[in-house]
N, C-alpha and C. Protein backbone atom coordinates (compact mmCIF):
# COMPACT_ATOMS: atom_id res chain seq x y z
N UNK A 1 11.55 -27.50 8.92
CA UNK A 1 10.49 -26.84 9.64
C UNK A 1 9.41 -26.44 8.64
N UNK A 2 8.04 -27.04 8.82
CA UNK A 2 7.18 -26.56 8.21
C UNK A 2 6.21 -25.05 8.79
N UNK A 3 5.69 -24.07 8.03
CA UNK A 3 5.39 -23.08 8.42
C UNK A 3 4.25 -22.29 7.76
N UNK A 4 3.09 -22.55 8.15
CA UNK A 4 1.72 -21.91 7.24
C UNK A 4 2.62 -20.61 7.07
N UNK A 5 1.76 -20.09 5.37
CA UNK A 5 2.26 -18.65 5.14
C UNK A 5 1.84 -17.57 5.92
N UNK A 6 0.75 -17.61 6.27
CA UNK A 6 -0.16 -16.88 7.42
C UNK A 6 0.66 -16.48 8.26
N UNK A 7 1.82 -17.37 8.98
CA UNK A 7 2.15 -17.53 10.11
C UNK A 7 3.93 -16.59 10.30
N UNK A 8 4.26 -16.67 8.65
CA UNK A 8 5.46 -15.87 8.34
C UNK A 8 5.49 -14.34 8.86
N UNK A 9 6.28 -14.21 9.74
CA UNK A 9 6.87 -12.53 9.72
C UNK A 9 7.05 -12.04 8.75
N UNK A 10 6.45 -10.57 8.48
CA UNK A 10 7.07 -9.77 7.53
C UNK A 10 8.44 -9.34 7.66
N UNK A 11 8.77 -9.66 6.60
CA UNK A 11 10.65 -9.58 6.47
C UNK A 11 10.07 -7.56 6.47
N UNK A 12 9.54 -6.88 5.85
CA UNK A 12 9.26 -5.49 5.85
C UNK A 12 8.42 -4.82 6.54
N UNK A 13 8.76 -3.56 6.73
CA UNK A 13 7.58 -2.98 7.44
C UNK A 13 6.92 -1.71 6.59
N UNK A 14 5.97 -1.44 7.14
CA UNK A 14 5.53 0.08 5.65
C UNK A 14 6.32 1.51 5.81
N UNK A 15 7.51 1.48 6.76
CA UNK A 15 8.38 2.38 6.43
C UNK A 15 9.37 2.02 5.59
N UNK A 16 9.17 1.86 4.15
CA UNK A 16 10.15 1.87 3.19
C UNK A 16 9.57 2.59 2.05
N UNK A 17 10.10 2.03 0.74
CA UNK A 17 9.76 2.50 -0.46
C UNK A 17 8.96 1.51 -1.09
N UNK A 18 7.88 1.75 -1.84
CA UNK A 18 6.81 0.60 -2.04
C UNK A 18 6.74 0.80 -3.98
N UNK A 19 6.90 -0.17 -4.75
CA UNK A 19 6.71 0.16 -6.13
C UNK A 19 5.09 -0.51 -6.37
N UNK A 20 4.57 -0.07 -7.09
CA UNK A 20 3.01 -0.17 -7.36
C UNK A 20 3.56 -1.59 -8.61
N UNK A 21 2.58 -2.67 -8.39
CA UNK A 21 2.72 -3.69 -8.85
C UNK A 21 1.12 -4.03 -9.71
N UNK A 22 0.22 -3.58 -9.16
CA UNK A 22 -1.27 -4.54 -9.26
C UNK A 22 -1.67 -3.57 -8.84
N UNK A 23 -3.34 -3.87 -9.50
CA UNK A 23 -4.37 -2.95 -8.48
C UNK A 23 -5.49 -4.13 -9.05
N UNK A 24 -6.36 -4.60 -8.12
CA UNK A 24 -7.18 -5.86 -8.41
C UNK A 24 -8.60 -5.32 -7.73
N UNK A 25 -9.79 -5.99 -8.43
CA UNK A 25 -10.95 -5.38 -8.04
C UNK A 25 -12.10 -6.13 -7.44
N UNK A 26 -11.78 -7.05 -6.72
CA UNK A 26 -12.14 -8.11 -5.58
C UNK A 26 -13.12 -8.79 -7.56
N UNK A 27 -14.28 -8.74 -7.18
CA UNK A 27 -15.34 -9.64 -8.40
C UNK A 27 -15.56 -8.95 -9.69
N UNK A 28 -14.72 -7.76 -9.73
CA UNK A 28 -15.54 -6.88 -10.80
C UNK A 28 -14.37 -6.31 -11.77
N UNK A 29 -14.14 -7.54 -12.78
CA UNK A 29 -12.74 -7.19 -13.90
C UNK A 29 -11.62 -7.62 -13.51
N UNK A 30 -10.68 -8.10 -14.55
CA UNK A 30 -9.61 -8.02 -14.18
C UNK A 30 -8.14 -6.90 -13.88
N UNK A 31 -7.80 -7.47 -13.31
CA UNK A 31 -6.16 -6.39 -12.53
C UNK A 31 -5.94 -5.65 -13.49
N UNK A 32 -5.04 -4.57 -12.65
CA UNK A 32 -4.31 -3.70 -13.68
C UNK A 32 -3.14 -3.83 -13.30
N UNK A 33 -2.14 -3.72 -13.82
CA UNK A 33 -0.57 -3.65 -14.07
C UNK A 33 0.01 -2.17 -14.78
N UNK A 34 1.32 -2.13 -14.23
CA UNK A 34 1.60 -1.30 -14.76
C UNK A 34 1.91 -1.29 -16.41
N UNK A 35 1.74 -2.34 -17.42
CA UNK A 35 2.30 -2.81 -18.17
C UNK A 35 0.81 -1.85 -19.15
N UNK A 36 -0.09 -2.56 -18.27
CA UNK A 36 -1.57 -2.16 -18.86
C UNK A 36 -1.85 -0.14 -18.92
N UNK A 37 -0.79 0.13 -18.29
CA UNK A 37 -0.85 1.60 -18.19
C UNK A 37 0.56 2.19 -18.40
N UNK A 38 1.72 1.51 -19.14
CA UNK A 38 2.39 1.99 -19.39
C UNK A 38 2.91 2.84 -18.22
N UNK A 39 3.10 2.67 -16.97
CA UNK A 39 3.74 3.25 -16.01
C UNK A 39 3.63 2.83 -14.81
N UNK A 40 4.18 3.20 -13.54
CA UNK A 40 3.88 2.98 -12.60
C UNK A 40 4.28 4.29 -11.42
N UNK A 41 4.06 3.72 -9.88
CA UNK A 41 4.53 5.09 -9.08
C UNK A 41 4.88 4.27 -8.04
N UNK A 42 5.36 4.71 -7.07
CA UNK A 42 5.77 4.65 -6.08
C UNK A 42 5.32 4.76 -4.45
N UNK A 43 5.40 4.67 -3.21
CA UNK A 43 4.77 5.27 -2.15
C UNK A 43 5.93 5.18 -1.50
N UNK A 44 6.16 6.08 -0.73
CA UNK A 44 7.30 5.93 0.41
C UNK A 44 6.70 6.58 1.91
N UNK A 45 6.62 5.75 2.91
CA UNK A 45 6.10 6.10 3.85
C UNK A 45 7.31 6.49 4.69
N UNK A 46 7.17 7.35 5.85
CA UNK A 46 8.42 7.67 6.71
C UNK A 46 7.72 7.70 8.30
N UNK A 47 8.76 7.54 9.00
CA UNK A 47 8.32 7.08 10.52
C UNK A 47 8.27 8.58 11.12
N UNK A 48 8.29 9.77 10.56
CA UNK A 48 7.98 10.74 10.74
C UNK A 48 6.55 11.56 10.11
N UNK A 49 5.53 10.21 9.84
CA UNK A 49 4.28 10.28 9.32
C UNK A 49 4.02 11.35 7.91
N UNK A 50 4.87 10.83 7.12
CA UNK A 50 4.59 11.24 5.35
C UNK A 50 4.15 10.28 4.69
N UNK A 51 3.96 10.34 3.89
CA UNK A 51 3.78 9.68 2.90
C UNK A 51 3.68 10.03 1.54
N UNK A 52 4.79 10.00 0.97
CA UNK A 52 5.88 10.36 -0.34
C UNK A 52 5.44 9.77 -1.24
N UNK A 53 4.42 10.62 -2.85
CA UNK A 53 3.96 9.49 -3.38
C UNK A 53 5.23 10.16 -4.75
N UNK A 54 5.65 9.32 -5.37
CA UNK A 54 6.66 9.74 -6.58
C UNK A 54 6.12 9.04 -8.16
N UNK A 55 6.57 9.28 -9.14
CA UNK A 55 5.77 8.85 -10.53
C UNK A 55 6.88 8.25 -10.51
N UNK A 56 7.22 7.71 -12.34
CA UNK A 56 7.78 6.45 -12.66
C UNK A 56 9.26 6.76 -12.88
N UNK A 57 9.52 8.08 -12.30
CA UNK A 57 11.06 8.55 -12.53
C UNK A 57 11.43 8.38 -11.46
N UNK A 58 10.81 8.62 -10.47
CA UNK A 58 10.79 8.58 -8.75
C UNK A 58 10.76 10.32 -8.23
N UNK A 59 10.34 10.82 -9.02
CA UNK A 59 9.98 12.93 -9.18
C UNK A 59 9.03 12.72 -7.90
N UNK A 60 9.01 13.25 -7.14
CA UNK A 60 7.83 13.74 -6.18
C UNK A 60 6.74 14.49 -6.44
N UNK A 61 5.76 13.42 -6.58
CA UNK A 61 4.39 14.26 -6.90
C UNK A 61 3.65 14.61 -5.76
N UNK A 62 3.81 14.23 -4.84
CA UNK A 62 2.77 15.23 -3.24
C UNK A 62 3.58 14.38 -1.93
N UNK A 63 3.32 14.99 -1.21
CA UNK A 63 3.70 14.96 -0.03
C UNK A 63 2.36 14.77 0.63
N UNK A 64 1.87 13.34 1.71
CA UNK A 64 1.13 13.84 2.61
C UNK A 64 1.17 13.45 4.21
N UNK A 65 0.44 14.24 4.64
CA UNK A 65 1.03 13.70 6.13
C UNK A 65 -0.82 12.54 6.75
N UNK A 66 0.41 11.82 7.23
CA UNK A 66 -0.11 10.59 7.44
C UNK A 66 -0.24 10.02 9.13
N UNK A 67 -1.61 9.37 9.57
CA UNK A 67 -1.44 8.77 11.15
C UNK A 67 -1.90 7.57 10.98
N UNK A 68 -0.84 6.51 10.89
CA UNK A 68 -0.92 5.34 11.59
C UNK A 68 -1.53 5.10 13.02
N UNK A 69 -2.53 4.08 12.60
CA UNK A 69 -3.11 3.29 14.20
C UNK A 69 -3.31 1.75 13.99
N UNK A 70 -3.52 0.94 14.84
CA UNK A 70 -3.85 -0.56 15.02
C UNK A 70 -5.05 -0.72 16.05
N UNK A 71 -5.93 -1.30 15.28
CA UNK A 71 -7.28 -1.56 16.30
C UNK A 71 -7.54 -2.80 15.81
N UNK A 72 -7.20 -3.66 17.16
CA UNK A 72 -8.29 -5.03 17.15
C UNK A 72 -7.11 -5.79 15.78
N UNK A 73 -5.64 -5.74 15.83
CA UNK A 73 -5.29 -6.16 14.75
C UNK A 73 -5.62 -5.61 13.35
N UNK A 74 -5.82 -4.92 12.93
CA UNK A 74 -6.50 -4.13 11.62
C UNK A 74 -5.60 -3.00 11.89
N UNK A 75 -4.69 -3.00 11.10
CA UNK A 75 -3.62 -1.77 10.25
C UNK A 75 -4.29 -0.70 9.57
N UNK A 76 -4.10 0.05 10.12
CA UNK A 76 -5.06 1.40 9.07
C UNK A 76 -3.66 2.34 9.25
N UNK A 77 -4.11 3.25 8.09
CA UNK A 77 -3.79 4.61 8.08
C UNK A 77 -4.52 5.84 7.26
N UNK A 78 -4.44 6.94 7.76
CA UNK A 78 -5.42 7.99 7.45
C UNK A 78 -4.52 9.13 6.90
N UNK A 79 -5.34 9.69 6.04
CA UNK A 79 -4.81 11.09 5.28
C UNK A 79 -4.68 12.20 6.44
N UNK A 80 -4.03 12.70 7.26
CA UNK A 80 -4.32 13.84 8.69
C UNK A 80 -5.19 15.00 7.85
N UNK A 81 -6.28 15.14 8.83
CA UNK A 81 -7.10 16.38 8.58
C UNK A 81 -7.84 15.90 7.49
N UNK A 82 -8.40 14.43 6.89
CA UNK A 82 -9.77 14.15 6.20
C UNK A 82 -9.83 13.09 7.12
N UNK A 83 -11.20 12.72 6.24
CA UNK A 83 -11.94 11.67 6.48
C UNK A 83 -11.31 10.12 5.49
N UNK A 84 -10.25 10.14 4.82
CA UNK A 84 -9.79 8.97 3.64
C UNK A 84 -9.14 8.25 4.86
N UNK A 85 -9.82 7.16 4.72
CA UNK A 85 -8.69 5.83 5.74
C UNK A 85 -8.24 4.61 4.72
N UNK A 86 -7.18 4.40 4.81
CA UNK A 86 -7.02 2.91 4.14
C UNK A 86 -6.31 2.11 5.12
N UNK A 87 -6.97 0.38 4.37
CA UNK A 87 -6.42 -0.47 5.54
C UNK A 87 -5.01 -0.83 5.02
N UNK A 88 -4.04 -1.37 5.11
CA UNK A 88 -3.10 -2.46 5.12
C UNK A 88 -2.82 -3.63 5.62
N UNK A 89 -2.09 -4.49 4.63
CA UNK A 89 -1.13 -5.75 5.56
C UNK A 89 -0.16 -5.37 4.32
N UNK A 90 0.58 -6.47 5.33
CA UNK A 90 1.66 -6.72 4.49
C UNK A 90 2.33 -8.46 4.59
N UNK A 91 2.83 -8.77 3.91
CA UNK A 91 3.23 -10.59 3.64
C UNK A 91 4.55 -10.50 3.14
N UNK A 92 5.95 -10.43 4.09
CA UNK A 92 6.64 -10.74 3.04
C UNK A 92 7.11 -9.38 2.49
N UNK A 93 7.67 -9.32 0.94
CA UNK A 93 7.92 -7.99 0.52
C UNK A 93 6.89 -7.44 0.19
N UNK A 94 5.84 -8.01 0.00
CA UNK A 94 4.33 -7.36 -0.64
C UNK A 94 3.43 -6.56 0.51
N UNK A 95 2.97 -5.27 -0.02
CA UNK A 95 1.86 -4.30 0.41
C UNK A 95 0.63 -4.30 -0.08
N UNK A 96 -0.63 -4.62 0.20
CA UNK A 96 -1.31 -4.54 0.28
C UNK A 96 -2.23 -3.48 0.69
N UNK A 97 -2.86 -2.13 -0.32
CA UNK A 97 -3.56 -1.32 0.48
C UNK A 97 -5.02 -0.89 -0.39
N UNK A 98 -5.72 -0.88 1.01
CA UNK A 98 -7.59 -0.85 0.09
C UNK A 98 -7.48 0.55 1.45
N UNK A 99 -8.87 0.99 0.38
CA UNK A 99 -9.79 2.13 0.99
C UNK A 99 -10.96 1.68 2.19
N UNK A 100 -10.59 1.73 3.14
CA UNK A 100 -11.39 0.84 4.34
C UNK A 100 -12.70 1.66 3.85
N UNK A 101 -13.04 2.86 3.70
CA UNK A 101 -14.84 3.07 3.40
C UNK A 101 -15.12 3.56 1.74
N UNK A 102 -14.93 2.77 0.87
CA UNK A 102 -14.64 2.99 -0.18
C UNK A 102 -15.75 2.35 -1.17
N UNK A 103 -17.12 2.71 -2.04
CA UNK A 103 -18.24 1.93 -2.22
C UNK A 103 -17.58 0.70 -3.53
N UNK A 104 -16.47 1.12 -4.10
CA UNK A 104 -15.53 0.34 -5.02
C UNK A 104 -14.37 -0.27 -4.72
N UNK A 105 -14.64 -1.59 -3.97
CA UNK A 105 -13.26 -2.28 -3.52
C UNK A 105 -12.56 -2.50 -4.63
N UNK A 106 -10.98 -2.02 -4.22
CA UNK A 106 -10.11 -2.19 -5.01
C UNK A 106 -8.95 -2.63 -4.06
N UNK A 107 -7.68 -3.53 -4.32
CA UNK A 107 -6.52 -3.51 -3.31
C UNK A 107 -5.50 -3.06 -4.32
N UNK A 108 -4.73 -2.20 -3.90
CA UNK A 108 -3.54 -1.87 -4.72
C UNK A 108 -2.20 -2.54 -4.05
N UNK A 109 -1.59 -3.25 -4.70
CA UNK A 109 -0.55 -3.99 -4.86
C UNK A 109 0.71 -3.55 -5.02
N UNK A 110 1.80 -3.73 -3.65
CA UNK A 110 3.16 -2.95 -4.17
C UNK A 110 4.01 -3.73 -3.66
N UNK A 111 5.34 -3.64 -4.40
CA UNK A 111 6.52 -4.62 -3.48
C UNK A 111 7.34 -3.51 -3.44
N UNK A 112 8.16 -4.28 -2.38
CA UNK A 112 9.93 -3.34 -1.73
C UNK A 112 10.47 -2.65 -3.32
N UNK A 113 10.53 -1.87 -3.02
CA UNK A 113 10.75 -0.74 -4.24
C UNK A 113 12.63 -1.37 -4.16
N UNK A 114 13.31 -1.69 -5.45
CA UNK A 114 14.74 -2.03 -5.24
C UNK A 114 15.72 -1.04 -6.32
């Protein structure tokens, strides 16, 4: 069976644990890695709308509360009580998340935290 990648189910959904992999800046420089910063962090989202960000020990550095919506196909989620939205997808084990009104596109890059 042949199968565009496009067309693949995500084996994941964004309620798990996400390890920060990349952060890439659409035309302007190349990526960062954690290698390039000597560290990395974590995100853990929960279906009880948190979002758990942890450093490179997995220590909990903030807690925030979070509202998922879907419009028109377009994955967002918002910081509750600001104005910060970011979009998502996801492919697979990989996360994908940019600042939907952000004047510096950036996508930050995470896989299934193991």
């Amino acid at each position: 069976m042949i199968s565009c990648e496009d067309d693949v189910t995500p084996v994941y959904d964004i309620y798990n644990e996400w390890q920060w992999v990349k952060t890439t800046f659409d035309t302007r420089g190349r990526p960062i890695t954690p290698l390039d910063v000597d560290s990395t962090h974590y995100y853990t989202f929960t279906r009880e709308g948190k979002l758990i960000i942890k450093n490179n020990s997995r220590m909990i550095i903030t807690e925030l509360d979070v509202v998922f919506e879907t419009n028109d196909n377009f994955r967002i989620f918002r910081i509750q009580d600001s104005e910060i939205v970011f979009g998502y997808g996801i492919n697979s084990d990989t996360l994908g998340i940019w600042q939907a009104n952000s004047i510096w596109p950036q996508t930050n890059i995470y896989k299934i935290a193991k």
